[in-house]
C-alpha atoms as a PDB file:
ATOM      1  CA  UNK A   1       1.141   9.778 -16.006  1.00  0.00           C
ATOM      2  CA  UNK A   2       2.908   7.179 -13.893  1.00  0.00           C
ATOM      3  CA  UNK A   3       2.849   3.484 -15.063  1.00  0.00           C
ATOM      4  CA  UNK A   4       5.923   2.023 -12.902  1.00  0.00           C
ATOM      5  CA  UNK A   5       6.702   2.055  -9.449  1.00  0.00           C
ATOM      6  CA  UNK A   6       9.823   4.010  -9.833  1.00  0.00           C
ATOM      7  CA  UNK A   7       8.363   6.969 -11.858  1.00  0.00           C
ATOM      8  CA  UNK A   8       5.410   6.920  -8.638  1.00  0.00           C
ATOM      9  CA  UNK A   9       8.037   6.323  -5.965  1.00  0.00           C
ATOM     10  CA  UNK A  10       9.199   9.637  -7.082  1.00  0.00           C
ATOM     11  CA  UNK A  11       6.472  11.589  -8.065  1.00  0.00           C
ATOM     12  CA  UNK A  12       5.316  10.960  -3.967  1.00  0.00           C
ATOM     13  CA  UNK A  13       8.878  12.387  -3.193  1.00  0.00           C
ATOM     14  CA  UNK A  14       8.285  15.312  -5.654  1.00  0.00           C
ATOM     15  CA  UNK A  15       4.509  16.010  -3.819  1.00  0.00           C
ATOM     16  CA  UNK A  16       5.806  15.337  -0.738  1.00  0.00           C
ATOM     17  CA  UNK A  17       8.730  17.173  -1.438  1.00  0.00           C
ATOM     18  CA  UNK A  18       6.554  20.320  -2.792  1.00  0.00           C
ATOM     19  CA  UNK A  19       4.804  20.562   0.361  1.00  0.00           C
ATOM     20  CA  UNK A  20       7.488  20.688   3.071  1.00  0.00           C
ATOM     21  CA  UNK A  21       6.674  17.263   4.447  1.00  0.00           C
ATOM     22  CA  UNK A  22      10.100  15.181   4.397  1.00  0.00           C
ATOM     23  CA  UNK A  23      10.165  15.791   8.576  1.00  0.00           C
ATOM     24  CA  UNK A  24       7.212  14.324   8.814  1.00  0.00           C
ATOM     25  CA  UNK A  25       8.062  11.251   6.777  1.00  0.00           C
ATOM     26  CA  UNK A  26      10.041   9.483   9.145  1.00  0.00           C
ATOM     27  CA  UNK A  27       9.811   5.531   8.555  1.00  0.00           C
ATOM     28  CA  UNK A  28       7.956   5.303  12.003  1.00  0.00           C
ATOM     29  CA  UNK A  29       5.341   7.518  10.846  1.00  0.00           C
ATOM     30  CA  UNK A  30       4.885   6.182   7.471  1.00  0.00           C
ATOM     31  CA  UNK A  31       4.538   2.678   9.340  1.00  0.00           C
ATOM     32  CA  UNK A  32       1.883   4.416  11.551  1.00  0.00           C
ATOM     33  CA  UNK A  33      -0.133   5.965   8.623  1.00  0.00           C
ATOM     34  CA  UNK A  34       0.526   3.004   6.090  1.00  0.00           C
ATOM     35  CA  UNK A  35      -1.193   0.747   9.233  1.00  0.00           C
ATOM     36  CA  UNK A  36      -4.251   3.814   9.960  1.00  0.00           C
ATOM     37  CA  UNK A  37      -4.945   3.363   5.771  1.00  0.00           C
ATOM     38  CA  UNK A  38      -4.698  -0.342   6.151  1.00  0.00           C
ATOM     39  CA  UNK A  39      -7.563   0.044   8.840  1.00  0.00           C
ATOM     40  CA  UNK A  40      -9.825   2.662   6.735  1.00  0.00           C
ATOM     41  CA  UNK A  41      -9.438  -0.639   3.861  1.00  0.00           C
ATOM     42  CA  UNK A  42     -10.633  -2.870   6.199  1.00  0.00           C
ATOM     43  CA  UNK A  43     -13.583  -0.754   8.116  1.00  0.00           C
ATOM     44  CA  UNK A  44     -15.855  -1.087   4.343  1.00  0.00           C
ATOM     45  CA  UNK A  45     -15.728  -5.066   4.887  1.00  0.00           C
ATOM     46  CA  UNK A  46     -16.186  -5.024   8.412  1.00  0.00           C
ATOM     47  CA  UNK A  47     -19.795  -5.693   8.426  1.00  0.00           C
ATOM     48  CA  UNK A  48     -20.142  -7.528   4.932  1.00  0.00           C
ATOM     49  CA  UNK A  49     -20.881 -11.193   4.435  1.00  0.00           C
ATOM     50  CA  UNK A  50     -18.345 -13.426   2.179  1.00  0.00           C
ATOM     51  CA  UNK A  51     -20.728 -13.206  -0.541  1.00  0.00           C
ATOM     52  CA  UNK A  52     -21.305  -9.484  -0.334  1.00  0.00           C
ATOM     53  CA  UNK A  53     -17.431  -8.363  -0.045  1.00  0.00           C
ATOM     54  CA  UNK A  54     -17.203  -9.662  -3.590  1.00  0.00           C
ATOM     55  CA  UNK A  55     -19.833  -7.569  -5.138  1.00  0.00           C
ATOM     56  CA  UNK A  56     -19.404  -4.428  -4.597  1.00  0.00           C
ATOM     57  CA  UNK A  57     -21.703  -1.725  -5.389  1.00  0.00           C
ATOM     58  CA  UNK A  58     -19.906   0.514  -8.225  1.00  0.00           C
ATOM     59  CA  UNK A  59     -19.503   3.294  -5.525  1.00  0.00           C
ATOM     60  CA  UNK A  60     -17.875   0.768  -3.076  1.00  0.00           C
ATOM     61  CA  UNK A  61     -15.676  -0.544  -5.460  1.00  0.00           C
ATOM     62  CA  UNK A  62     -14.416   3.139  -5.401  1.00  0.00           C
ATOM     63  CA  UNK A  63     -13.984   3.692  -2.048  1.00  0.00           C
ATOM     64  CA  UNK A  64     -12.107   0.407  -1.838  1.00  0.00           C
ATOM     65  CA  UNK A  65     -10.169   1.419  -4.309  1.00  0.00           C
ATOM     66  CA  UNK A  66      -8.937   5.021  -2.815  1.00  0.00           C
ATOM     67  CA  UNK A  67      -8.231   3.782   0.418  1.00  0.00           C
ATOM     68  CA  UNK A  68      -6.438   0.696  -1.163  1.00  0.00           C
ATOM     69  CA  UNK A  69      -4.256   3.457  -3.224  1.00  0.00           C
ATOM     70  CA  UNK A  70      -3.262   5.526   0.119  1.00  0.00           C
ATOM     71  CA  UNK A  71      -1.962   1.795   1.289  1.00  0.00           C
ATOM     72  CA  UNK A  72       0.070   1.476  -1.631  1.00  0.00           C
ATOM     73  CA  UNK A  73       1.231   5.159  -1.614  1.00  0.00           C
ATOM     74  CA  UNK A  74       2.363   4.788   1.944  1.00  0.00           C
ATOM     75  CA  UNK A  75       3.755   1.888   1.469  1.00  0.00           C
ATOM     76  CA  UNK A  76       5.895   2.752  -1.322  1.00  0.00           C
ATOM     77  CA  UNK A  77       6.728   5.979   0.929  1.00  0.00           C
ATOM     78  CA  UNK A  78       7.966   3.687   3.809  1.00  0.00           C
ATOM     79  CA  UNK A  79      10.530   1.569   1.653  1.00  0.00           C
ATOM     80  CA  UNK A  80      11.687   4.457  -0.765  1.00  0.00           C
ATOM     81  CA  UNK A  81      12.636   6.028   3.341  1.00  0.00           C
ATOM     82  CA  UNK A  82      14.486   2.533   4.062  1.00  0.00           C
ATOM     83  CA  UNK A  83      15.991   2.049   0.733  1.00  0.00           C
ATOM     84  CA  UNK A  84      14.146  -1.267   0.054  1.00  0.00           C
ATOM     85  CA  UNK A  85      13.649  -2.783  -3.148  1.00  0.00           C
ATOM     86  CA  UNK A  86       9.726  -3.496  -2.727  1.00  0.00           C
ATOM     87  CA  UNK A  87       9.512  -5.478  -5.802  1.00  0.00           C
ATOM     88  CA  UNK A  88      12.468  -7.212  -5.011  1.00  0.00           C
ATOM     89  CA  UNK A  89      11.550  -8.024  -1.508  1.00  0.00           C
ATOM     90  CA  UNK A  90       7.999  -9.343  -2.722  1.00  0.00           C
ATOM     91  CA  UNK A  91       9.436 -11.855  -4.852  1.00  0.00           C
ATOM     92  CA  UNK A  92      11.781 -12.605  -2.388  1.00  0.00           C
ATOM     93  CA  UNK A  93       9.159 -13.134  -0.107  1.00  0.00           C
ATOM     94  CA  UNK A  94       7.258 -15.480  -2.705  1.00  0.00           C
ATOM     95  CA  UNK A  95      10.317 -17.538  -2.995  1.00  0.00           C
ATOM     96  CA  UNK A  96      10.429 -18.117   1.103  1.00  0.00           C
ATOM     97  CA  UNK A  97       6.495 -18.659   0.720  1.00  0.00           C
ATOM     98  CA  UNK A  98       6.922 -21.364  -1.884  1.00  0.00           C
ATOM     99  CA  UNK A  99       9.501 -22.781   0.276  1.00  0.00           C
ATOM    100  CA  UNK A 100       7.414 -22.828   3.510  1.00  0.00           C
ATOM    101  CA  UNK A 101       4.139 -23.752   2.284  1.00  0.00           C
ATOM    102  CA  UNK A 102       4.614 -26.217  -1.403  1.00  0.00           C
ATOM    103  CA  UNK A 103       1.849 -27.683  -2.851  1.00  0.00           C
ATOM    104  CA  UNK A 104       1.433 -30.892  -1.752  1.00  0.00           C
END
């Protein structure tokens, strides 16, 4: 089982790598898929009132959930194939946040 995003970083390159699909995972087309799975997130709130996107039917909550792991998945995909440091830039990009927007 995979708890960190190393040991899941490289059990994607291990399924990906099992299946003949490292010329397909070009960092253009991860981008392109990462943004498709971003979309498929989106499409079960499209319709939803505020109220209603934050209770979820069980089975929703599911769905959600699958297409909110092929974002992650992708997305972990994309930076492994650019060498970045997701966790790293994140935090990063809290710091800039902070910076940009303080609290009073």
């Amino acid at each position: 089982m995979t708890n960190d995003i190393s040991s899941l970083t490289q059990a994607l390159r291990d399924f990906a790598a099992a299946r003949n699909w490292a010329p397909f995972h070009s960092p253009k087309n991860l981008a392109s898929a990462l943004s498709v799975e971003a979309a498929e997130l989106l499409e079960h709130f499209q319709w939803l009132t505020e109220e209603q996107s934050r209770n979820l039917a069980a089975d929703q909550r599911a769905e959600v959930g699958a297409e909110a792991a092929d974002v992650l998945l992708y997305l972990l995909q994309l930076c492994d194939q650019l060498g970045i440091d997701l966790l790293e830039a994140a935090r990063l990009k809290m710091l800039v946040n902070a910076q940009k927007y303080p609290v009073a």
